[in-house]
N, C-alpha and C. Protein backbone atom coordinates (compact mmCIF):
# COMPACT_ATOMS: atom_id res chain seq x y z
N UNK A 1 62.70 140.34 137.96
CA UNK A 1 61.76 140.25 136.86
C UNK A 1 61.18 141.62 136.54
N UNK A 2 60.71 142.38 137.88
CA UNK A 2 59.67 143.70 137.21
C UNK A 2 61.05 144.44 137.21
N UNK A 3 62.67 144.49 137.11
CA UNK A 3 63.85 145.36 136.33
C UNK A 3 63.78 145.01 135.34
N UNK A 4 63.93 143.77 134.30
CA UNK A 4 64.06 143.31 133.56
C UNK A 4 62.86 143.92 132.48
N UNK A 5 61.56 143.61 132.73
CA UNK A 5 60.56 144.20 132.41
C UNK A 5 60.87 145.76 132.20
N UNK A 6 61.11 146.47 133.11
CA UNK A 6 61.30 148.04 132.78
C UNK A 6 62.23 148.71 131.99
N UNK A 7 63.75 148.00 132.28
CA UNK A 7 64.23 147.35 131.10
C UNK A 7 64.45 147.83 129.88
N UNK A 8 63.11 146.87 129.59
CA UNK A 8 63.23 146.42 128.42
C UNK A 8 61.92 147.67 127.72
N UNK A 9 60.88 148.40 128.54
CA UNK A 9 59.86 149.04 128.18
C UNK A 9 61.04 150.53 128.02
N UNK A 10 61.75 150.42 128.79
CA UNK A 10 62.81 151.78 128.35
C UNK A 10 63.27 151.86 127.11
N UNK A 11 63.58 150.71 126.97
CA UNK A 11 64.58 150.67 125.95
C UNK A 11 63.82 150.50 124.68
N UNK A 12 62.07 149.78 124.83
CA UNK A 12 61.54 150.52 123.64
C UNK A 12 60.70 151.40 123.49
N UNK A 13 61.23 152.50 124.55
CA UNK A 13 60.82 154.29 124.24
C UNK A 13 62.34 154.73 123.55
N UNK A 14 62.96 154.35 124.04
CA UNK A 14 64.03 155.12 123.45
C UNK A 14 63.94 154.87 122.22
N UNK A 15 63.94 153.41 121.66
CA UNK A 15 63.90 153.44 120.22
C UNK A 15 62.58 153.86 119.77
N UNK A 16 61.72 154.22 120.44
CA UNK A 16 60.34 154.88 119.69
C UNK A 16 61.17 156.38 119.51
N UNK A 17 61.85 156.74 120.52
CA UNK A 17 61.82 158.60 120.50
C UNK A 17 63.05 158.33 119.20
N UNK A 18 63.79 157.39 118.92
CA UNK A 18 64.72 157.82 118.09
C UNK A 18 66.16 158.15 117.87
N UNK A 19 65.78 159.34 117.01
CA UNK A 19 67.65 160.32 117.19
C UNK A 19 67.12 161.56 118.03
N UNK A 20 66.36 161.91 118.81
CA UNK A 20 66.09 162.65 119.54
C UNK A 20 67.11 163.14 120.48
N UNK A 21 68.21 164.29 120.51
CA UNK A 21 68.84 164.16 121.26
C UNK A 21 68.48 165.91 121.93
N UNK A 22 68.76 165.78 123.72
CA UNK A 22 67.96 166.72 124.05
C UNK A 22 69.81 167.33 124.94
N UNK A 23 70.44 168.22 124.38
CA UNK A 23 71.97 168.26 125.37
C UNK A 23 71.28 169.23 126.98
N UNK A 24 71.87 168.31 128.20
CA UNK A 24 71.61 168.33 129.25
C UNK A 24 71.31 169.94 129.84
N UNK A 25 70.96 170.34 130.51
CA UNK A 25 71.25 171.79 131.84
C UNK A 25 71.88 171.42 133.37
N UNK A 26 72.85 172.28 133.64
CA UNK A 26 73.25 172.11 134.17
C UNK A 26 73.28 173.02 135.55
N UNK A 27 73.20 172.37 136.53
CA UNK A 27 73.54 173.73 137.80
C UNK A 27 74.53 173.23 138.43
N UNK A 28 75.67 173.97 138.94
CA UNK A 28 76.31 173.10 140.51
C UNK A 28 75.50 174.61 141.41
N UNK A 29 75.63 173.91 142.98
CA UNK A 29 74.74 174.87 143.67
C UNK A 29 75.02 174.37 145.23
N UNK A 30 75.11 175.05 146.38
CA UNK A 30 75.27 174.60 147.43
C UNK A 30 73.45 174.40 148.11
N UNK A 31 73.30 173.74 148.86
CA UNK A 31 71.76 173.49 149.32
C UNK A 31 71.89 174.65 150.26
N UNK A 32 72.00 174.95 151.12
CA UNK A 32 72.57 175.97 151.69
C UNK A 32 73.20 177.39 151.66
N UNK A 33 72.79 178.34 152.04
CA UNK A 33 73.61 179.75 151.48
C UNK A 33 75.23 179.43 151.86
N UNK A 34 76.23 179.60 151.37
CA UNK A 34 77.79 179.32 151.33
C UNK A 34 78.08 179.87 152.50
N UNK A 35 78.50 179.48 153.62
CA UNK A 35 79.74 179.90 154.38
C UNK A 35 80.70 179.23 155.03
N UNK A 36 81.82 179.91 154.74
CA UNK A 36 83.39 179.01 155.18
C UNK A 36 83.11 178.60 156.35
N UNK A 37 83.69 177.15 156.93
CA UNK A 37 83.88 177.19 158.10
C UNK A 37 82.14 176.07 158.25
N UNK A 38 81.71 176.23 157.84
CA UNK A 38 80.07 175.69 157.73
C UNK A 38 79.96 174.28 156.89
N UNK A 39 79.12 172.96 157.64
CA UNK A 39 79.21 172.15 156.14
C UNK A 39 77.98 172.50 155.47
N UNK A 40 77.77 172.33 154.64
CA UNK A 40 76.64 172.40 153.70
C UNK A 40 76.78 170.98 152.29
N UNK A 41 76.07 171.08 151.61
CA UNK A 41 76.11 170.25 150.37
C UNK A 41 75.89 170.61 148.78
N UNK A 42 77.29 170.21 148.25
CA UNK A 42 77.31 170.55 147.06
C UNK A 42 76.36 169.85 145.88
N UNK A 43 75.98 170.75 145.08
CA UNK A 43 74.99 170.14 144.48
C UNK A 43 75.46 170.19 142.59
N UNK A 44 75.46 169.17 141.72
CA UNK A 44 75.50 169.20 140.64
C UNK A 44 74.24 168.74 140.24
N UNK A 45 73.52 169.43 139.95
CA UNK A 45 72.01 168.84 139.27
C UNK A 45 72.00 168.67 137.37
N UNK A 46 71.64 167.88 137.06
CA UNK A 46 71.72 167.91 135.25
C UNK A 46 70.03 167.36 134.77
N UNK A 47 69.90 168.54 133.98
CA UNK A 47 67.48 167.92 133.54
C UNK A 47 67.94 168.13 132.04
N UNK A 48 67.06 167.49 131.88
CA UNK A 48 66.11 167.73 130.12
C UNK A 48 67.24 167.55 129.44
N UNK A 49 67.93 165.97 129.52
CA UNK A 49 68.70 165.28 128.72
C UNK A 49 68.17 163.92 128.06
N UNK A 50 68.43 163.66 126.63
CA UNK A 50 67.67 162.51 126.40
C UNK A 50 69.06 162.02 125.49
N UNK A 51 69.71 160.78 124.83
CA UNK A 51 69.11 159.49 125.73
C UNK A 51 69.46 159.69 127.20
N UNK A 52 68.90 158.83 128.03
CA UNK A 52 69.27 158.82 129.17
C UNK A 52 70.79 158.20 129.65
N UNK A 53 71.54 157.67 128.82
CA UNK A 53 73.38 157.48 129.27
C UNK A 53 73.90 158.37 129.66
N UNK A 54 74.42 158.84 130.64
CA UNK A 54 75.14 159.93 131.38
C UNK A 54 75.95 159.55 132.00
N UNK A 55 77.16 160.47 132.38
CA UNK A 55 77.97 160.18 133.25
C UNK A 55 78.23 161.89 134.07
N UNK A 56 78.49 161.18 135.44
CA UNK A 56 78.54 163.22 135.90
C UNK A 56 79.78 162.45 137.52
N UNK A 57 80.37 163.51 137.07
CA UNK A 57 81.30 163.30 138.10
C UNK A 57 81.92 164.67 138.84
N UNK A 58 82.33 164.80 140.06
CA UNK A 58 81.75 165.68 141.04
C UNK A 58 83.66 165.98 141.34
N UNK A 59 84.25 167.20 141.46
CA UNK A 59 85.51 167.11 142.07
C UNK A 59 85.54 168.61 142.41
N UNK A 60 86.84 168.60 143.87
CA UNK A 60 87.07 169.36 144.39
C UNK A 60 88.21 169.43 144.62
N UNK A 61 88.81 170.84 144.32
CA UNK A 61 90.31 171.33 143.48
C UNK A 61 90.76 170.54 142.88
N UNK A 62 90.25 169.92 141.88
CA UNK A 62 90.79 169.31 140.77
C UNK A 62 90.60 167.91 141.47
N UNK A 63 90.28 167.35 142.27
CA UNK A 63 90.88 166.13 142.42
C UNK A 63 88.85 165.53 142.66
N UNK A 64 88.72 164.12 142.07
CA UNK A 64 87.32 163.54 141.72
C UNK A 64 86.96 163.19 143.39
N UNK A 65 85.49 163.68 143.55
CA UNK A 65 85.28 163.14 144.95
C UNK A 65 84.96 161.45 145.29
N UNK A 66 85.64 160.59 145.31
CA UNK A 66 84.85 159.50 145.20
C UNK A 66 83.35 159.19 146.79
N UNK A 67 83.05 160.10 147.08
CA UNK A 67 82.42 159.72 148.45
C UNK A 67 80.83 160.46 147.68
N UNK A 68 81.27 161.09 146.44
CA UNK A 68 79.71 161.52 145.92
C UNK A 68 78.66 160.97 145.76
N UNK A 69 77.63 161.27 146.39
CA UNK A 69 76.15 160.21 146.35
C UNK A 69 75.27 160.91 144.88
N UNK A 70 74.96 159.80 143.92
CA UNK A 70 74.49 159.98 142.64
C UNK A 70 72.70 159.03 142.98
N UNK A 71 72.11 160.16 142.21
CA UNK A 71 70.86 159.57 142.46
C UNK A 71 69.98 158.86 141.66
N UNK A 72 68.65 158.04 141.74
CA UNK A 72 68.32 157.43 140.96
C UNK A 72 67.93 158.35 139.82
N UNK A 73 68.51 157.84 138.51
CA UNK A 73 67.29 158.07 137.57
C UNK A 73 65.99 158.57 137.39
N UNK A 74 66.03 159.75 137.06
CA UNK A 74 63.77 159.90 136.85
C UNK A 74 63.88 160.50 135.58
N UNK A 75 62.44 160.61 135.38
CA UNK A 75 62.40 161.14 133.93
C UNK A 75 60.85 162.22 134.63
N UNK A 76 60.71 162.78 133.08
CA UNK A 76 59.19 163.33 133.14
C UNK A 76 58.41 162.96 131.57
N UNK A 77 56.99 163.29 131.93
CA UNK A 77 56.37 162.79 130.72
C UNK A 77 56.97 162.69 129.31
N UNK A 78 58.03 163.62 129.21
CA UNK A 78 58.24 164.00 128.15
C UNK A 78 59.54 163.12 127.72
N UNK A 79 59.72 162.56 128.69
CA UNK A 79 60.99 161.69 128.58
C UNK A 79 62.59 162.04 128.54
N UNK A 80 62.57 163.35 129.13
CA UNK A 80 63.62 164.20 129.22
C UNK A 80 64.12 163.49 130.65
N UNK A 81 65.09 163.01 131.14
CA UNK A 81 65.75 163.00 132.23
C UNK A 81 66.46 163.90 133.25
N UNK A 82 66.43 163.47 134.91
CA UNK A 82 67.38 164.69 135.18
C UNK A 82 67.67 163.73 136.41
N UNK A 83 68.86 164.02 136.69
CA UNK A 83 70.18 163.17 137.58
C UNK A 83 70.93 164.02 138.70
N UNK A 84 71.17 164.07 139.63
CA UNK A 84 72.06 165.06 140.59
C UNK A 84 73.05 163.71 141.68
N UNK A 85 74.14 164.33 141.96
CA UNK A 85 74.96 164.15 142.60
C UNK A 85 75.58 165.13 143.11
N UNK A 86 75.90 164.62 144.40
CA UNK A 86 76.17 165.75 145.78
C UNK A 86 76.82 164.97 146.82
N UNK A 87 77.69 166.38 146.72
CA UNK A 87 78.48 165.77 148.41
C UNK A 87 78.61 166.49 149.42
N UNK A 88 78.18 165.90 150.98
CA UNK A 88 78.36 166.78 152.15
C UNK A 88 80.00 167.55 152.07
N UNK A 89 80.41 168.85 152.50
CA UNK A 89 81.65 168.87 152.67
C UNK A 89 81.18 170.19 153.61
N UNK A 90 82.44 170.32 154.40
CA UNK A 90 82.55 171.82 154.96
C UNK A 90 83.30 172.41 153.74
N UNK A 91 83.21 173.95 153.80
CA UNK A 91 83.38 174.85 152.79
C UNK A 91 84.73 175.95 153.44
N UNK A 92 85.60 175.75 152.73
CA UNK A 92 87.25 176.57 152.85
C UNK A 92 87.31 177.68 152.23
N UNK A 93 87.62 178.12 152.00
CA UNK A 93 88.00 179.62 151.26
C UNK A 93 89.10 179.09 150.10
N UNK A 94 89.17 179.40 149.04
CA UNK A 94 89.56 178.82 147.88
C UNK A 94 89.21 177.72 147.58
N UNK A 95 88.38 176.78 147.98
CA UNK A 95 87.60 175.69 147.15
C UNK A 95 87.51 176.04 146.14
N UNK A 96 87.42 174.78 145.35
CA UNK A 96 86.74 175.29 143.98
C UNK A 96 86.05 173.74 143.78
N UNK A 97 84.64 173.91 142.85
CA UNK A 97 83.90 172.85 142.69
C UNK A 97 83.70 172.87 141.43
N UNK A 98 83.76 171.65 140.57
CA UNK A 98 83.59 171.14 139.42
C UNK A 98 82.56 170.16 138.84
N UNK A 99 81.71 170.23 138.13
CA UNK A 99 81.08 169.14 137.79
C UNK A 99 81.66 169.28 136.23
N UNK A 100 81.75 167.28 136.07
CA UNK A 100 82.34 167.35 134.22
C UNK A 100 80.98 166.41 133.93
N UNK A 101 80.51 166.61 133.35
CA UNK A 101 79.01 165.91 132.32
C UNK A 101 79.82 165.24 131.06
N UNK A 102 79.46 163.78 131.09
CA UNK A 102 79.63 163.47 129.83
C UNK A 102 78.34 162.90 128.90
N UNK A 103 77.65 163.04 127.81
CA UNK A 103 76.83 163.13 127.29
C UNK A 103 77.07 162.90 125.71
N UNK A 104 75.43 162.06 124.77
CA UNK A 104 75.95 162.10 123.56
C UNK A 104 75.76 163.11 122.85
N UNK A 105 75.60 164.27 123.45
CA UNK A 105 74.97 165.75 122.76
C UNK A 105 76.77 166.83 122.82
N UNK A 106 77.76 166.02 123.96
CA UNK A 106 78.95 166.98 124.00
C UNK A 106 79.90 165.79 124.80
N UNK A 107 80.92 166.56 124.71
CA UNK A 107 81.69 165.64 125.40
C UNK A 107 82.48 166.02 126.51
N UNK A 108 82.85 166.16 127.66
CA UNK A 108 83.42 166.52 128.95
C UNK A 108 83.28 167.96 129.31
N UNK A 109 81.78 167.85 129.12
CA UNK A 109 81.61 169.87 129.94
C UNK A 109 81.99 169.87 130.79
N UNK A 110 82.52 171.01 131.50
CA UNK A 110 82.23 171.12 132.67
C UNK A 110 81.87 172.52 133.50
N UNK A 111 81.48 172.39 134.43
CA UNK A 111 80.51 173.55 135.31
C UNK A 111 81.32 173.33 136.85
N UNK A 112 81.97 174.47 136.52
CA UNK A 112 82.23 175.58 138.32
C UNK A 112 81.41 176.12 139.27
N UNK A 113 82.03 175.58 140.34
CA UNK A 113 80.82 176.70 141.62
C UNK A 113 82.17 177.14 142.29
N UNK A 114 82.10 178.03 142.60
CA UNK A 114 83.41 178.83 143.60
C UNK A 114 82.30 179.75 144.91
N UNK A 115 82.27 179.74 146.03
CA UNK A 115 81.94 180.45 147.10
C UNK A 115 81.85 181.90 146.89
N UNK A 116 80.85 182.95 146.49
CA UNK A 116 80.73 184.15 146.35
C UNK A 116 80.70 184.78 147.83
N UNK A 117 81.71 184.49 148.84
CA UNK A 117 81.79 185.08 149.81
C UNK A 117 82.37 186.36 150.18
């Protein structure tokens, strides 16, 4: 009942805010300073996107991680959203990390992190 309720109070901010469309920011980022041989956690963070429909998907050398943990939803006063997904991995030497954002402001960005080691 109090999902249903929230819901439904979302859904009439969104139609209060409109055609408001805010296109996302993006970081990928390790939590950790990078080193091979080390695990650490990859980070795709995405803020100050409005509407809130997103999709963000996380891959390494090309191939989609399915073990990526995606987090809840938040917003801020302003009603801008921001979303991250991350995955533990140890770190190789030629990794390469990808985040692709899909959004109604663009359609399949995507953002590289490579190890500045």
């Amino acid at each position: 009942m109090r999902l249903l309720a929230f819901l439904l109070t979302l859904a009439a901010v969104c139609l209060e805010v409109g055609s408001k469309f805010s296109q996302p920011k993006v970081q990928v980022y390790t939590y950790n300073p990078a080193k091979f041989g080390e695990q650490n956690t990859v980070i795709c963070h995405v803020s100050e996107f409005h509407p809130p429909d997103i999709h963000i998907k996380l891959f390494k050398n090309g191939e989609e991680i399915d073990e990526a943990v995606l987090t809840d939803l938040s917003f801020k006063k302003n009603w801008h959203f921001h979303l991250t997904k991350h995955v533990e991995t140890t770190l190789v030497r030629g990794d390469k990390f990808m985040c692709k954002v899909l959004h109604a402001t663009y359609s399949g960005k995507d953002f590289d992190w490579e190890a500045n080691m």
